[in-house]
Protein backbone atom coordinates (compact mmCIF):
# COMPACT_ATOMS: atom_id res chain seq x y z
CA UNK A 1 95.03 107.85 116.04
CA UNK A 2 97.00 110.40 114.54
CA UNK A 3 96.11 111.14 111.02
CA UNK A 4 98.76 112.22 108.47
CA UNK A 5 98.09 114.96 106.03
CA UNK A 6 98.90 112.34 103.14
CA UNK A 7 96.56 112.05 100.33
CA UNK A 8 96.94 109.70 97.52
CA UNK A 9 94.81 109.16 94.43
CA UNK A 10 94.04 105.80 92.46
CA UNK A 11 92.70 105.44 89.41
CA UNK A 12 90.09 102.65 89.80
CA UNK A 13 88.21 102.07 86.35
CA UNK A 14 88.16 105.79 85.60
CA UNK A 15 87.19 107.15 89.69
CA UNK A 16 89.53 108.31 91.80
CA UNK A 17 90.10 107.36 94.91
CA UNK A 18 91.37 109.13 98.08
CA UNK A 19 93.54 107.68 100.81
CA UNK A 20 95.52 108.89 103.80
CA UNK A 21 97.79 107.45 105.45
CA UNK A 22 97.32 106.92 109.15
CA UNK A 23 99.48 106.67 111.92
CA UNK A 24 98.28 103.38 114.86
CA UNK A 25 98.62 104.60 117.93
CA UNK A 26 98.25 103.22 121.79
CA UNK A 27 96.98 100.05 120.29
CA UNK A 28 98.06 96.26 120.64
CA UNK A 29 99.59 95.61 116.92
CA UNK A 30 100.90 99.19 116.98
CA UNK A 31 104.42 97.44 116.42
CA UNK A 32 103.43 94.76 113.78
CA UNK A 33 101.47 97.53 111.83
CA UNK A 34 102.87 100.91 112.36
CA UNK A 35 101.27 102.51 109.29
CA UNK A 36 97.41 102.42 107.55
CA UNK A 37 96.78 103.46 103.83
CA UNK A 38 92.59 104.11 104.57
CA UNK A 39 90.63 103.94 100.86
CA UNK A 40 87.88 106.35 101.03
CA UNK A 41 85.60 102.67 100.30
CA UNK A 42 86.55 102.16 103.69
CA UNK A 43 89.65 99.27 102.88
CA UNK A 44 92.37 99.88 105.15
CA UNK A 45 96.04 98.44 103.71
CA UNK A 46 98.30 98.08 107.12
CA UNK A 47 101.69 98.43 106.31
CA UNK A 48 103.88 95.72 108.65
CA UNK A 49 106.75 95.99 110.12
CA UNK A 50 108.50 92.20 109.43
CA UNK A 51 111.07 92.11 111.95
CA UNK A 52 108.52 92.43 114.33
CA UNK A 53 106.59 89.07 113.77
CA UNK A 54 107.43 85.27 115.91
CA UNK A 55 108.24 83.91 112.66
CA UNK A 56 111.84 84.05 111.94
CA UNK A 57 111.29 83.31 108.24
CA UNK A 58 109.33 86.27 108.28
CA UNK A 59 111.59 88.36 110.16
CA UNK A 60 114.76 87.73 108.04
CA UNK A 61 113.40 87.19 104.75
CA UNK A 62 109.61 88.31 104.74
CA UNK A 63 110.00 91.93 102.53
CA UNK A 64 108.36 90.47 99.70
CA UNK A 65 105.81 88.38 101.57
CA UNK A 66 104.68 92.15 103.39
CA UNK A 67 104.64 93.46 99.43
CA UNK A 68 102.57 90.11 98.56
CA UNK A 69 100.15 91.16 101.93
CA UNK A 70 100.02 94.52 100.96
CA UNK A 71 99.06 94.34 96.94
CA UNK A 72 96.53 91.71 98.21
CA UNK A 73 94.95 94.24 101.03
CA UNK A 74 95.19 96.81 97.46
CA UNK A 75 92.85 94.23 96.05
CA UNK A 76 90.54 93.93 98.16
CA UNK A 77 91.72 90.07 99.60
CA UNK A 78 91.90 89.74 103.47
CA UNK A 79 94.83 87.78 104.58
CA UNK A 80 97.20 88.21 107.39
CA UNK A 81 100.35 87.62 107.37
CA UNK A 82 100.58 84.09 108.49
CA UNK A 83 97.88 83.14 105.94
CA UNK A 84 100.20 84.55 103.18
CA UNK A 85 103.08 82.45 104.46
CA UNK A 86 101.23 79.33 104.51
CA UNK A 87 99.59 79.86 100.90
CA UNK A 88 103.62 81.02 99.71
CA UNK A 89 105.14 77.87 101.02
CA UNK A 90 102.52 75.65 99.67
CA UNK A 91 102.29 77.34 95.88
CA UNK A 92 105.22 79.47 95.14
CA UNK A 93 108.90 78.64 94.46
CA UNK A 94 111.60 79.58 97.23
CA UNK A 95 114.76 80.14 97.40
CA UNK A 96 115.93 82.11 100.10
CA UNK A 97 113.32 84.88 99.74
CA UNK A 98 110.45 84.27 97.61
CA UNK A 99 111.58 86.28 94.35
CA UNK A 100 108.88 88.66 92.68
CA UNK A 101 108.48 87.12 89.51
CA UNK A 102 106.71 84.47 92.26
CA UNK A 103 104.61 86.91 93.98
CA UNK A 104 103.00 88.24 91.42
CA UNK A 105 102.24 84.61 90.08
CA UNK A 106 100.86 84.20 93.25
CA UNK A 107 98.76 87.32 93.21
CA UNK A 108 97.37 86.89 89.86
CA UNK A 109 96.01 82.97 91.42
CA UNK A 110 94.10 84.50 94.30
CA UNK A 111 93.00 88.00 92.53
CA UNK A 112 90.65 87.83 89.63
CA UNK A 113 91.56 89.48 86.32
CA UNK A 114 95.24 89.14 86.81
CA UNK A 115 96.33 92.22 88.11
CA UNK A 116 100.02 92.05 88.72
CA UNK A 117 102.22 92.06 85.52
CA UNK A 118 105.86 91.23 86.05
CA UNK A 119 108.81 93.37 84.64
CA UNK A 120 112.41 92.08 84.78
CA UNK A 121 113.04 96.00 84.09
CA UNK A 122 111.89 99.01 83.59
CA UNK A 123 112.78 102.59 82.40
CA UNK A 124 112.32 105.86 84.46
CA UNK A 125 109.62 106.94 82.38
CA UNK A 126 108.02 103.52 82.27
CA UNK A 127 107.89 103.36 85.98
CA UNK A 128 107.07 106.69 86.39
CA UNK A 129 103.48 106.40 84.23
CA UNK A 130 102.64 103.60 85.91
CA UNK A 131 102.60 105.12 89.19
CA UNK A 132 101.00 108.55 87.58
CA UNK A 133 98.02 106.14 86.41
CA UNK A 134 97.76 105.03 90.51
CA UNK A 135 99.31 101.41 90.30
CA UNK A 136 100.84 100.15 93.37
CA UNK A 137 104.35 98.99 92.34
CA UNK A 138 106.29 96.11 94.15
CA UNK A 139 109.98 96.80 93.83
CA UNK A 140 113.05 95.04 94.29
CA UNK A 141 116.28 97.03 95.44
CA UNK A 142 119.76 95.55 95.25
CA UNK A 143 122.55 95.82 97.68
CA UNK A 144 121.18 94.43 99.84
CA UNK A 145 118.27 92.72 97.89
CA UNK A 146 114.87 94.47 99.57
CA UNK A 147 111.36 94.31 98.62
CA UNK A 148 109.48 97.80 98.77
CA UNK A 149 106.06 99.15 97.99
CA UNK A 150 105.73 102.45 95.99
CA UNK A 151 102.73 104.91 95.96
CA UNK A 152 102.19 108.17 94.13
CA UNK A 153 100.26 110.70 95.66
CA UNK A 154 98.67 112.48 92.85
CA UNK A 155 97.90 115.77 94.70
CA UNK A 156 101.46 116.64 95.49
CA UNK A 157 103.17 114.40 92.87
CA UNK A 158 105.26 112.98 95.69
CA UNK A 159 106.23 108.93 95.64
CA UNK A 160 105.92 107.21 98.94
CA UNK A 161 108.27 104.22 99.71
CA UNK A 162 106.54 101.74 102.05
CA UNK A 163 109.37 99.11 103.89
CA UNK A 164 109.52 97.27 107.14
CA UNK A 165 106.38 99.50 108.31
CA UNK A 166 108.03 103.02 107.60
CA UNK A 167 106.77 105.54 104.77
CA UNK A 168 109.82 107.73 103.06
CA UNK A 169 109.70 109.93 100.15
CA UNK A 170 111.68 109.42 97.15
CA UNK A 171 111.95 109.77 93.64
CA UNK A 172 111.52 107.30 90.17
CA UNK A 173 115.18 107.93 89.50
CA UNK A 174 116.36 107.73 92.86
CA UNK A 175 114.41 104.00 93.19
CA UNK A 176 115.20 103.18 89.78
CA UNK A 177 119.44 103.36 90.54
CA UNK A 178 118.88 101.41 93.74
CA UNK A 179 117.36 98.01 91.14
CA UNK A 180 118.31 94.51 92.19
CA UNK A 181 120.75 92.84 89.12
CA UNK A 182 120.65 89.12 90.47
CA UNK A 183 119.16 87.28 87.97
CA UNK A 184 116.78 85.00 90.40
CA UNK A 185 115.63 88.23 92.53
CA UNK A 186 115.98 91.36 90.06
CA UNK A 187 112.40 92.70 89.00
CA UNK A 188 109.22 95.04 89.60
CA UNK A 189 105.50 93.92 89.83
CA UNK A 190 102.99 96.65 88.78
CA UNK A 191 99.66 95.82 90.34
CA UNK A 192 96.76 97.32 88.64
């Protein structure tokens, strides 16, 4: 393994929480799961890579079902990926992707306490506290319509953008121009 020197913070009821991101190396789902977010409670978040899976549904339109896997993992719920296909198909609504307004339906059924609030949009600022407080924020881009994870690290302020099993840095503003506007897909889940 080669560890990254990426720290984040979350704020979990008041404690804070480091994790680093590590890199999966010489390892049989290297290619499904390039990336690990490791909690310092030992919960490791693998961050997939969706064109690298048998199913095709997956491959072509399986962006939000890796945010869905991911804010579960964030949670503390242990699915893979095939078990969160199965449980989409049979409870949420789907058009040709499964829209976010959907997911986070579907995360609030299998999480207790309803973690994942739903925002057809959201300002700069908005977005930008709710990733200082250490939420994990589902986002939907436009052109073409994508479904990516942000993270803040707290320790060097930097926002880490989490698609098809790659980590980039980028900015609130930067994310914020790049918003879906389709009516059916447009939106950003905040998981708590």
């Amino acid at each position: 393994m080669v560890f990254i020197d990426t720290i984040v913070y979350f704020l979990f009821s008041k404690e804070v929480e480091k994790v680093r991101t590590v890199a999966t190396k010489n390892r049989k789902r290297k290619k499904k799961f390039p990336w690990r977010i490791v909690l310092d409670n030992g919960r490791q978040i693998p961050v997939p890579s969706q064109y690298n899976f048998k199913s095709s549904f997956i491959r072509t339109h399986g962006c939000s079902l890796v945010a869905f896997y991911m804010a579960l993992r964030y949670k503390g719920i242990k699915k893979n990926m095939q078990q969160v296909l199965q449980y989409a198909r049979k409870k949420l609504k789907c058009g040709a992707k499964y829209p976010l307004a959907e997911i986070a339906r579907g995360i609030n059924m299998i999480c207790p306490g309803k973690p994942a609030v739903y925002h057809k949009s959201i300002s700069d600022k908005q977005l930008k506290a709710h990733l200082d407080k250490g939420c994990m924020i589902l986002f939907e881009e436009g052109n073409p319509i994508h479904t990516v994870v942000l993270l803040r690290d707290s320790k060097t302020g930097k926002i880490y953008r989490f698609s098809d099993g790659k980590k980039n840095v980028t900015t609130v503003e930067k994310e914020n121009k790049k918003k879906c506007t389709n009516e059916k897909y447009r939106g950003i889940v905040v998981v708590k």
